[in-house]
C-alpha atoms as a PDB file:
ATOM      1  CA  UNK A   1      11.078 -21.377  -2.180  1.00  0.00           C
ATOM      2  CA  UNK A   2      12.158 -18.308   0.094  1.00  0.00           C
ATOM      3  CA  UNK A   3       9.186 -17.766   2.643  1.00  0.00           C
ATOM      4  CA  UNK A   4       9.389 -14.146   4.133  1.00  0.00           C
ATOM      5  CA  UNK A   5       6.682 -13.036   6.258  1.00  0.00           C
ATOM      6  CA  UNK A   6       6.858  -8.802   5.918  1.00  0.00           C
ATOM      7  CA  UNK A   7       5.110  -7.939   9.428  1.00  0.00           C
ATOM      8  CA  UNK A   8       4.906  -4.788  11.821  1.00  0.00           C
ATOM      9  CA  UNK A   9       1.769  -4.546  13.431  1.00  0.00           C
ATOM     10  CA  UNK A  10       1.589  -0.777  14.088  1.00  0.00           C
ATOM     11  CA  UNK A  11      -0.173   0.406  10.657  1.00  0.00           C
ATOM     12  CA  UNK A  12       1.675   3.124   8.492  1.00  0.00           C
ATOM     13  CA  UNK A  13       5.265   1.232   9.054  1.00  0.00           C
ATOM     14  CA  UNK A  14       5.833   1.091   5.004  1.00  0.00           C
ATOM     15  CA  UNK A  15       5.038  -2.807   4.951  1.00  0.00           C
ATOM     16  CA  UNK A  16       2.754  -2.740   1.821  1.00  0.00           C
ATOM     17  CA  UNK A  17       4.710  -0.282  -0.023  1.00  0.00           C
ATOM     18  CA  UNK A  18       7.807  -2.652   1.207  1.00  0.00           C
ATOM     19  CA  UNK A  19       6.306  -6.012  -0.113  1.00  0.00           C
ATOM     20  CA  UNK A  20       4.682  -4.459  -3.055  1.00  0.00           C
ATOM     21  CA  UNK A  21       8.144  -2.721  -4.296  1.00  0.00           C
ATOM     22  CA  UNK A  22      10.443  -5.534  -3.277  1.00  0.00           C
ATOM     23  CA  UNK A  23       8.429  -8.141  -5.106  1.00  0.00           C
ATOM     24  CA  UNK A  24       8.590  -6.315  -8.618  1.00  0.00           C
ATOM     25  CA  UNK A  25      12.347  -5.684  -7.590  1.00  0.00           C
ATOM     26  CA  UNK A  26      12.988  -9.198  -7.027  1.00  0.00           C
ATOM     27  CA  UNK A  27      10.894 -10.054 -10.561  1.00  0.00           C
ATOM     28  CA  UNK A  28      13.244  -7.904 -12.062  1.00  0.00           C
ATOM     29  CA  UNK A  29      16.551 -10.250 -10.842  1.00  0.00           C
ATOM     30  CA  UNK A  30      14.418 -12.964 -13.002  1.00  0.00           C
ATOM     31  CA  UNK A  31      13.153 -14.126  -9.410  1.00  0.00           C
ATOM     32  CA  UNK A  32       9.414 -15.885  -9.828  1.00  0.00           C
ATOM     33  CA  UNK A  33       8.157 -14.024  -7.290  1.00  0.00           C
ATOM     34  CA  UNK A  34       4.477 -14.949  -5.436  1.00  0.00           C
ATOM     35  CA  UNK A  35       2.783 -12.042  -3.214  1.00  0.00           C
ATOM     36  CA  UNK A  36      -0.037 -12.981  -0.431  1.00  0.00           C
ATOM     37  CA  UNK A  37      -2.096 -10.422   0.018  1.00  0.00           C
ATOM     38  CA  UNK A  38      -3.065 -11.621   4.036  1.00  0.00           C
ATOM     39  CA  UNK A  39      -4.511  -8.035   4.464  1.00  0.00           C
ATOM     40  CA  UNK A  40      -8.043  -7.549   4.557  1.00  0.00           C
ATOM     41  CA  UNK A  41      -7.867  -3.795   3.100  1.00  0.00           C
ATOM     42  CA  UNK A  42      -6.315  -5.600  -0.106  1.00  0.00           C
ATOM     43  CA  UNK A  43      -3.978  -2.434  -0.391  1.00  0.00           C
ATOM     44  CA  UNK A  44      -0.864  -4.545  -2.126  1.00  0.00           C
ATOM     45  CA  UNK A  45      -3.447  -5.992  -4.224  1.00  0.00           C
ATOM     46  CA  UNK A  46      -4.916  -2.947  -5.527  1.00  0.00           C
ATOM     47  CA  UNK A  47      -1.326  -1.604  -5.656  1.00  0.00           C
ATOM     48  CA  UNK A  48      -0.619  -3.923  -8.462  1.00  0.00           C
ATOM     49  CA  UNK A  49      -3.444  -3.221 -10.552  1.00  0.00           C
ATOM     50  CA  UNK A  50      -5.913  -6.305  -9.178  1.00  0.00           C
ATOM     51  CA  UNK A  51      -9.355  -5.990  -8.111  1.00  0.00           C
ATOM     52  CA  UNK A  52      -9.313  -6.470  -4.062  1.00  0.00           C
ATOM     53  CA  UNK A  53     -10.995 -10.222  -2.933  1.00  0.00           C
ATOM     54  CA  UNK A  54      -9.746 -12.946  -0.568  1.00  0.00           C
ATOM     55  CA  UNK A  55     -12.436 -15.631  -1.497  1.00  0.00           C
ATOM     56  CA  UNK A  56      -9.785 -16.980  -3.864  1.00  0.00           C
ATOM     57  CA  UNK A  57      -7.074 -17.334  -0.834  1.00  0.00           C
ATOM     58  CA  UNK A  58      -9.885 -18.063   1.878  1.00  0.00           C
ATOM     59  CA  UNK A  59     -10.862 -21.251  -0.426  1.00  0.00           C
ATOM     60  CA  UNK A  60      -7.501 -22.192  -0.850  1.00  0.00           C
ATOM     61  CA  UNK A  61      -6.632 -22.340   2.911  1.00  0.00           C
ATOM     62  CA  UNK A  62      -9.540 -24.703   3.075  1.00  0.00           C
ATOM     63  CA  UNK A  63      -8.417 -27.088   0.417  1.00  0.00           C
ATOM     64  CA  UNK A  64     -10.992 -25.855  -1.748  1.00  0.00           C
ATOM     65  CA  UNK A  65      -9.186 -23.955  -4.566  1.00  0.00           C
ATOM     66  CA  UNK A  66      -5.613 -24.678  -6.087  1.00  0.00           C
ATOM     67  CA  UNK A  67      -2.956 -22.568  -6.494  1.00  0.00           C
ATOM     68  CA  UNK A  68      -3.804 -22.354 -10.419  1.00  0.00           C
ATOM     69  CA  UNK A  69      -7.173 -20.995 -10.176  1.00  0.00           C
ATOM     70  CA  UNK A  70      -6.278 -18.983  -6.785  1.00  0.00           C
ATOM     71  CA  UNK A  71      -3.301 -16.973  -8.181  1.00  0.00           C
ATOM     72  CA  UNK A  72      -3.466 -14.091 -10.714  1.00  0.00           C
ATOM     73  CA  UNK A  73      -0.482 -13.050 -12.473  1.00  0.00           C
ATOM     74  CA  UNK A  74      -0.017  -8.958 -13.022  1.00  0.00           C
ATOM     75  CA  UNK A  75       1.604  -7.047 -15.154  1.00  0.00           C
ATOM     76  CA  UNK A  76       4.763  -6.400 -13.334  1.00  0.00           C
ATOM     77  CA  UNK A  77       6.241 -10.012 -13.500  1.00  0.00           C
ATOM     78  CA  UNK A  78       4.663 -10.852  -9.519  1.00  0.00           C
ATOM     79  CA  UNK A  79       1.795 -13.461  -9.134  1.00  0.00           C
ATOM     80  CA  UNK A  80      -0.621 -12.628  -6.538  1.00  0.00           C
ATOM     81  CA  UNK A  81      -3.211 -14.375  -4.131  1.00  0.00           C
ATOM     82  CA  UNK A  82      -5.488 -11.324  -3.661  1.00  0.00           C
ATOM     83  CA  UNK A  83      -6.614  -9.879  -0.273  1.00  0.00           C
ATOM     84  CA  UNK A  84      -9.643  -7.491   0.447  1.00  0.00           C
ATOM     85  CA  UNK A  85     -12.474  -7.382   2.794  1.00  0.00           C
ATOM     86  CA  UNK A  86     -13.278 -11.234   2.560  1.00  0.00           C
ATOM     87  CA  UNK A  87      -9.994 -11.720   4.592  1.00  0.00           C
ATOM     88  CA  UNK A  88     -11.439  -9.557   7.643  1.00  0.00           C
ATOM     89  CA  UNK A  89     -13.221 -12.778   9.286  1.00  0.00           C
ATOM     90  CA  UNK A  90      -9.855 -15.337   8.376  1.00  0.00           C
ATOM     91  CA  UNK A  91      -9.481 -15.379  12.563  1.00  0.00           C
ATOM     92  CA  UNK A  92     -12.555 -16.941  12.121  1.00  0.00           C
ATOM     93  CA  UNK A  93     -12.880 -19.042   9.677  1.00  0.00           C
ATOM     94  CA  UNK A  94     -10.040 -20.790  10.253  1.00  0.00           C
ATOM     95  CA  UNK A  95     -10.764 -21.649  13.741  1.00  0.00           C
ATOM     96  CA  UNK A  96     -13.642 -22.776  12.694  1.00  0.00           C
ATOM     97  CA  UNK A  97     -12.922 -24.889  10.168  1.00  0.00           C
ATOM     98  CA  UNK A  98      -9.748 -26.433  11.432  1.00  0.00           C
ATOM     99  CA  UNK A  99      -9.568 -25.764  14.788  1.00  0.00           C
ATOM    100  CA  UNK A 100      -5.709 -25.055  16.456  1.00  0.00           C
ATOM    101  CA  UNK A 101      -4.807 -26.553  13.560  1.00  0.00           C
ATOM    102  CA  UNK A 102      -5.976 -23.549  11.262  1.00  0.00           C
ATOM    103  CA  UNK A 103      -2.285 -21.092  11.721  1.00  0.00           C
ATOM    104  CA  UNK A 104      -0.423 -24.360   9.790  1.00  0.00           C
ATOM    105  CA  UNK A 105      -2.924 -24.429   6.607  1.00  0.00           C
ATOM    106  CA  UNK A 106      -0.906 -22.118   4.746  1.00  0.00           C
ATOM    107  CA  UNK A 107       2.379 -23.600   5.588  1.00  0.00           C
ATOM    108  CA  UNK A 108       0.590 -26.798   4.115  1.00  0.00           C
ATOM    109  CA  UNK A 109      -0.361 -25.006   0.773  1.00  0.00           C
ATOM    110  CA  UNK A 110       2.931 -23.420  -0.058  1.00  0.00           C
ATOM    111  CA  UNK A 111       4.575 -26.819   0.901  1.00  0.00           C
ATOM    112  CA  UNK A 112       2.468 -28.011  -2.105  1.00  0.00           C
ATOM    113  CA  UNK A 113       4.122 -25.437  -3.925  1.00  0.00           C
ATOM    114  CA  UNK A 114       7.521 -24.878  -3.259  1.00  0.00           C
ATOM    115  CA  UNK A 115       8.911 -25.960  -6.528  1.00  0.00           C
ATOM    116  CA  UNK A 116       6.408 -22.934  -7.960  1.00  0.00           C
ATOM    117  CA  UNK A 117       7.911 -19.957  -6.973  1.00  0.00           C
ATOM    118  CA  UNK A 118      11.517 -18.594  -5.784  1.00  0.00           C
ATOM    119  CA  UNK A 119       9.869 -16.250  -3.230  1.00  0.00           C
ATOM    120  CA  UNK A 120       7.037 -16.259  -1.665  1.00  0.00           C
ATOM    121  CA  UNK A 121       5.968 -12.471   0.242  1.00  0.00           C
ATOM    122  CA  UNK A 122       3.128 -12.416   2.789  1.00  0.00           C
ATOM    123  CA  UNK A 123       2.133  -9.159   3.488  1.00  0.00           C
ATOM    124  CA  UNK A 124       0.385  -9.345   6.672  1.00  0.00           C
ATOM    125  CA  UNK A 125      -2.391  -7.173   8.439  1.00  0.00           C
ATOM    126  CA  UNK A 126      -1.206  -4.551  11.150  1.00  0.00           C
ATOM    127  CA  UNK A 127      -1.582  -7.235  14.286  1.00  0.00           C
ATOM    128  CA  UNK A 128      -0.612 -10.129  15.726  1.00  0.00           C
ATOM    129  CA  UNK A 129      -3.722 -11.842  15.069  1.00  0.00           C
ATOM    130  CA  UNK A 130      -4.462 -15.240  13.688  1.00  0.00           C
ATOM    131  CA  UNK A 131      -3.664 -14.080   9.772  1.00  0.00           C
ATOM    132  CA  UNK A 132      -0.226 -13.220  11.258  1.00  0.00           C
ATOM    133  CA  UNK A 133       0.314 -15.988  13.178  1.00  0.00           C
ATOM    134  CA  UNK A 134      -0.675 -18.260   9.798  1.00  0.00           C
ATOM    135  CA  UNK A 135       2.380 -16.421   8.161  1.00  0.00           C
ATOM    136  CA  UNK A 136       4.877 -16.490  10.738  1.00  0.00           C
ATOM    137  CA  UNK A 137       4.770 -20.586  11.073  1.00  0.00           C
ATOM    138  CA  UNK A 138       4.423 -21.107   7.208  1.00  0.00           C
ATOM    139  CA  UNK A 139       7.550 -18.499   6.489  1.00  0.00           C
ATOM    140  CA  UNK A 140      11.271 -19.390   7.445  1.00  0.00           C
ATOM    141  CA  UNK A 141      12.079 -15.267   7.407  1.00  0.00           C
ATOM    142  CA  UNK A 142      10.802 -12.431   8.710  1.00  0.00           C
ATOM    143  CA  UNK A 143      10.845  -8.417   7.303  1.00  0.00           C
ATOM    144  CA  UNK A 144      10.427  -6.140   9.346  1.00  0.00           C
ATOM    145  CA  UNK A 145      10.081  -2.298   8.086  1.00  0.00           C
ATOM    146  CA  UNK A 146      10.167   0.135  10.700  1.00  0.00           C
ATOM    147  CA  UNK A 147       8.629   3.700  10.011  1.00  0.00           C
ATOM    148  CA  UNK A 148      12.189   5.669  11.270  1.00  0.00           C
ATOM    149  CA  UNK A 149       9.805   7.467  14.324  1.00  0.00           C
ATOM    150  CA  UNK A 150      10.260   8.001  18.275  1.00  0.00           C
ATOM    151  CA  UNK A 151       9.391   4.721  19.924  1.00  0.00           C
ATOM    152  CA  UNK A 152      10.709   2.367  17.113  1.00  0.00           C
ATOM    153  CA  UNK A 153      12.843   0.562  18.653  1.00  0.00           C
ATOM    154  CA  UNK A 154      10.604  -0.337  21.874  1.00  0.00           C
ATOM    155  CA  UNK A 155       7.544  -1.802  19.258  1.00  0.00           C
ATOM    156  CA  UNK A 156      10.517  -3.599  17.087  1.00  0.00           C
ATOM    157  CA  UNK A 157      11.697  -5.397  20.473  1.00  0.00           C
ATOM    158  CA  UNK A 158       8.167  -6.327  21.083  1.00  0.00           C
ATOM    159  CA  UNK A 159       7.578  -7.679  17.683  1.00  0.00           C
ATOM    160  CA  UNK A 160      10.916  -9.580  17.707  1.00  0.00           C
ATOM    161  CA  UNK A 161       9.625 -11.128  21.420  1.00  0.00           C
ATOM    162  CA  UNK A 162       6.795 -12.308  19.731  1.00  0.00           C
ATOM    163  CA  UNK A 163       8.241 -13.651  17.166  1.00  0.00           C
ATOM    164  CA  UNK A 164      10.237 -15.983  19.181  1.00  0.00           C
ATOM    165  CA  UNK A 165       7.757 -17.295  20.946  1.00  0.00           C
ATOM    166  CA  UNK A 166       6.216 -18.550  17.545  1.00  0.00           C
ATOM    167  CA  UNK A 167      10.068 -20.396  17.153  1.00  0.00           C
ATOM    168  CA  UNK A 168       8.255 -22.939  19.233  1.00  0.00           C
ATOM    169  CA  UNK A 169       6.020 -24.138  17.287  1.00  0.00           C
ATOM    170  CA  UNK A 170       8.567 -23.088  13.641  1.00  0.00           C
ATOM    171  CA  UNK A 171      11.724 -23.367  14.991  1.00  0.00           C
ATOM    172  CA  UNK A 172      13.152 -22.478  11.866  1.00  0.00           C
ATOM    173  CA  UNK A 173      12.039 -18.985  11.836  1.00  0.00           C
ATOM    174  CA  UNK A 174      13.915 -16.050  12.331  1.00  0.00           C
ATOM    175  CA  UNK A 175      14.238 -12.530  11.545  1.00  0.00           C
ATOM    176  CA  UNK A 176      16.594 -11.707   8.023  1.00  0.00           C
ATOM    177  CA  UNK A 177      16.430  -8.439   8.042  1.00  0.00           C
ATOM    178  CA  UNK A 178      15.226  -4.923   9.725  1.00  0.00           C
ATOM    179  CA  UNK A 179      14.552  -1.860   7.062  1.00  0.00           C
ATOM    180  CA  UNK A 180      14.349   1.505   8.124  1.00  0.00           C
ATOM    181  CA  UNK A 181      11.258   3.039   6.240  1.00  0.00           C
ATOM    182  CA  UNK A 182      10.226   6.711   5.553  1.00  0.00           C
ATOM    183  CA  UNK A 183      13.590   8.324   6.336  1.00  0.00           C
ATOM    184  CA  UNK A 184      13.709  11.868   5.540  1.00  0.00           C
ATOM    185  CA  UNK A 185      17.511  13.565   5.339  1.00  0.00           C
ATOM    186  CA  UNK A 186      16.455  16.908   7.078  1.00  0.00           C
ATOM    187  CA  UNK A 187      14.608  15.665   9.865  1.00  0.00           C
ATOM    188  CA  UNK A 188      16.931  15.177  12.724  1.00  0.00           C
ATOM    189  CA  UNK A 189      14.862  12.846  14.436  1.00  0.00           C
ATOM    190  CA  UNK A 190      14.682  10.287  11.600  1.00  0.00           C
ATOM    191  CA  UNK A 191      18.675  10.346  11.030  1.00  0.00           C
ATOM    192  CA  UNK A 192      18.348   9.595  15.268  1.00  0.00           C
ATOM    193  CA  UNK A 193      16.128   6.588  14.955  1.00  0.00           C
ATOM    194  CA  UNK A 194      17.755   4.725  12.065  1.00  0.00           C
ATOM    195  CA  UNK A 195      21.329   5.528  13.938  1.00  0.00           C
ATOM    196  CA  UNK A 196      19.917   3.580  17.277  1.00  0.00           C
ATOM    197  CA  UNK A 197      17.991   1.231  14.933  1.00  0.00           C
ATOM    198  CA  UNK A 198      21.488   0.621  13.588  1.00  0.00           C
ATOM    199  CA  UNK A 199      23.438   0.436  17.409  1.00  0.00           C
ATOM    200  CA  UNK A 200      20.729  -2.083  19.059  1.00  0.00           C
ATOM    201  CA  UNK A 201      19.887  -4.361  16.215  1.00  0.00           C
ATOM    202  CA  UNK A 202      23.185  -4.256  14.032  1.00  0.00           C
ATOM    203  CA  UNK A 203      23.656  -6.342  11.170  1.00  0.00           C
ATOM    204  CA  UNK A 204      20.190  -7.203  11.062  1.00  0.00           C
ATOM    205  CA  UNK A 205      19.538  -3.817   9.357  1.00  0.00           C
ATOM    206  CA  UNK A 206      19.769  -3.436   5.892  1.00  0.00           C
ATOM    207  CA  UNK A 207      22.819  -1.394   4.514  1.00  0.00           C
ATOM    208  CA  UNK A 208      20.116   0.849   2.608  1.00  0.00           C
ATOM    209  CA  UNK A 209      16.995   2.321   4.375  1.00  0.00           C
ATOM    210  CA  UNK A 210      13.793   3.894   2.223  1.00  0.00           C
ATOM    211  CA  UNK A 211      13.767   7.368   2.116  1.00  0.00           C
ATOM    212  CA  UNK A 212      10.261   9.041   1.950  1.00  0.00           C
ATOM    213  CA  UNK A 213       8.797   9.423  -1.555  1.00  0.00           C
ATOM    214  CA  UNK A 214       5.859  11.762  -2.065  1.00  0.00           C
ATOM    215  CA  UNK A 215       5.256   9.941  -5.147  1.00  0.00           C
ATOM    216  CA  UNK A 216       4.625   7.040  -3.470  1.00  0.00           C
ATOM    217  CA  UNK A 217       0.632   7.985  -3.040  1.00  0.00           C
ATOM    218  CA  UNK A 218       0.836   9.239  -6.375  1.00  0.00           C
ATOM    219  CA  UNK A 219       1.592   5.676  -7.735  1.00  0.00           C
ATOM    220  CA  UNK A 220      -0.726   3.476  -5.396  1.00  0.00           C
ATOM    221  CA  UNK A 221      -3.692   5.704  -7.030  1.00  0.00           C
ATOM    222  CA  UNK A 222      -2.843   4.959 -10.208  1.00  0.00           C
ATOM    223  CA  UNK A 223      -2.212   1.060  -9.199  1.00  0.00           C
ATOM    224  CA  UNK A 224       1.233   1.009 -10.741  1.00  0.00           C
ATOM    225  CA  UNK A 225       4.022   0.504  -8.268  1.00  0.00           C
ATOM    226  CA  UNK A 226       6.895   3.040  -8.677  1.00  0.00           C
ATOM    227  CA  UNK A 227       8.869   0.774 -11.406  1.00  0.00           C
ATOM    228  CA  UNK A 228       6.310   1.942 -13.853  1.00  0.00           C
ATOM    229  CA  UNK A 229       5.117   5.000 -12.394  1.00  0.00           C
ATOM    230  CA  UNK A 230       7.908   6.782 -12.019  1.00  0.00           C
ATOM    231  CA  UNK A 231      10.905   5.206 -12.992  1.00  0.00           C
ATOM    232  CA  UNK A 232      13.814   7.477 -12.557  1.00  0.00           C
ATOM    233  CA  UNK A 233      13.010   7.709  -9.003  1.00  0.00           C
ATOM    234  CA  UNK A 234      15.398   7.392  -6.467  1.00  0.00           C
ATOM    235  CA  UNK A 235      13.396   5.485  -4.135  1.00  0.00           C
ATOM    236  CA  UNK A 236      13.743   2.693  -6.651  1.00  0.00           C
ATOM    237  CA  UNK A 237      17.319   2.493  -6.546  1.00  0.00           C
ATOM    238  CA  UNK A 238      17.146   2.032  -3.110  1.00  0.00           C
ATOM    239  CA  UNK A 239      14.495  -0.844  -3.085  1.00  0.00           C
ATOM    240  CA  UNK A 240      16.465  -2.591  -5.608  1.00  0.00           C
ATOM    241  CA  UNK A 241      19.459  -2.475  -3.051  1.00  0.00           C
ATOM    242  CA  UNK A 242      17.494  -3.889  -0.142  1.00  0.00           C
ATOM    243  CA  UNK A 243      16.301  -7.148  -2.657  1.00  0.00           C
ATOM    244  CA  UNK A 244      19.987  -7.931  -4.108  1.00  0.00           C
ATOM    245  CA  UNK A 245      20.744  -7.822   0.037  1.00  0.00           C
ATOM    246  CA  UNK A 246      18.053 -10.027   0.561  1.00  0.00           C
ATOM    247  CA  UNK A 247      19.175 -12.533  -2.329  1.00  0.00           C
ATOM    248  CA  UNK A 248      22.675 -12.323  -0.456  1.00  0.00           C
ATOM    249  CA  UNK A 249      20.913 -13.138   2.871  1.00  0.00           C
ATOM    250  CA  UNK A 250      19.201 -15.920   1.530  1.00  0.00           C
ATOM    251  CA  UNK A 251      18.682 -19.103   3.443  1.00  0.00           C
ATOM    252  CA  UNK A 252      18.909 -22.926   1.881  1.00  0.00           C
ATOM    253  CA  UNK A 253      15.249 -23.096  -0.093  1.00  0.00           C
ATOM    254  CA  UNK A 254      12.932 -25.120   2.378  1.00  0.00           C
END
């Protein structure tokens, strides 16, 4: 199983949209895909058509729920472990029950699992907190989408700083890819940012950024992502592109 943490922790970066659009692109390459919903607003969860919780996940961090009764499939070929509000006290709760121990109980569970699932997406919450830090030492990758804005590059050094230091305790971790998110054509600014994205950070960008979609509201309303909203729509195209790079990028299956 392919861990990839998807992380940013300024909101409104495109990481929901991200993990919610390259899961169902992924279940479309016949990938078994699992999505963890480690946000406590629940967005990718209501994005796919579930009703927002996080008992389900909280219980099975604690050992008290398995994977079977924890997991809900959906109707775009992606299994999910639900977040919602629930997951806004996990910094708690997992101090409390386990102590400095509590970042490595989700590495334990999907250890269980690794035979389950080809790929397993964590969408994370907009901070470094303890949720965060739980995906970063159970994953092996990290995605990072980057909103194509003034000052990207600064907060995407930061972030990758941060995720080194977490190498010391998952030395196995590092970063597969950088996608430029919510690129618009006409904005000069936009085409500026991806270019320097592009110059500092190289090969570690994807060959195909994510253009904005105004749809893309449109379609988390109606909880349907974009592969059965709309289609025909070019943004789709270009998510499909970023997962047949990530296949490529792949690292041996932990």
């Amino acid at each position: 199983m392919r861990r990839i943490a998807i992380v940013n922790q300024k909101g409104g970066a495109g990481k929901t949209t991200t993990a919610v659009h390259l899961a169902v692109s992924l279940a479309k390459l016949r990938k078994r895909v699992l999505l963890i919903d480690l946000d406590g607003q629940g967005n990718a969860t209501t994005y796919l058509g579930l009703q927002k919780g996080g008992d389900a996940l909280l219980e099975l961090l604690l050992g008290k729920r398995s994977f079977e009764d924890a997991v809900k499939p959906t109707a775009f070929g992606v299994d999910v472990l639900a977040g919602g509000p629930q997951l806004e006290g996990l910094d708690v709760v997992l101090y409390m029950a386990k102590g400095s121990t509590g970042p490595l109980l989700l590495k334990k569970q999907l250890d269980a699992a690794k035979s389950r699932w080809d790929f397993a997406l964590i969408d994370c919450p907009p901070n470094l907190g303890t949720a965060t830090a739980s995906a970063l030492v159970a994953a092996a990758e990290v995605l990072i989408p980057v909103q194509a804005e003034a000052m990207a590059a600064e907060g995407l050094a930061r972030l990758c700083e941060n995720i080194e230091e977490v190498r010391g305790v998952n030395t196995a971790l590092r970063v597969v890819g950088v996608l430029p998110c919510m690129t618009t054509a006409r904005d000069s600014l936009s085409l500026e940012v991806e270019a320097a994205l592009r110059e500092n950070f190289g090969d570690l960008v994807f060959s195909q950024s994510i253009k904005r979609a105004t749809k893309i509201a449109q379609s988390y309303t109606a909880r349907k992502p974009m592969h059965a909203f709309d289609p025909k729509n070019p943004i789709l195209k270009a998510y499909d592109s970023v997962a047949r790079e990530l296949v490529k990028r792949g690292v041996a299956a932990a």
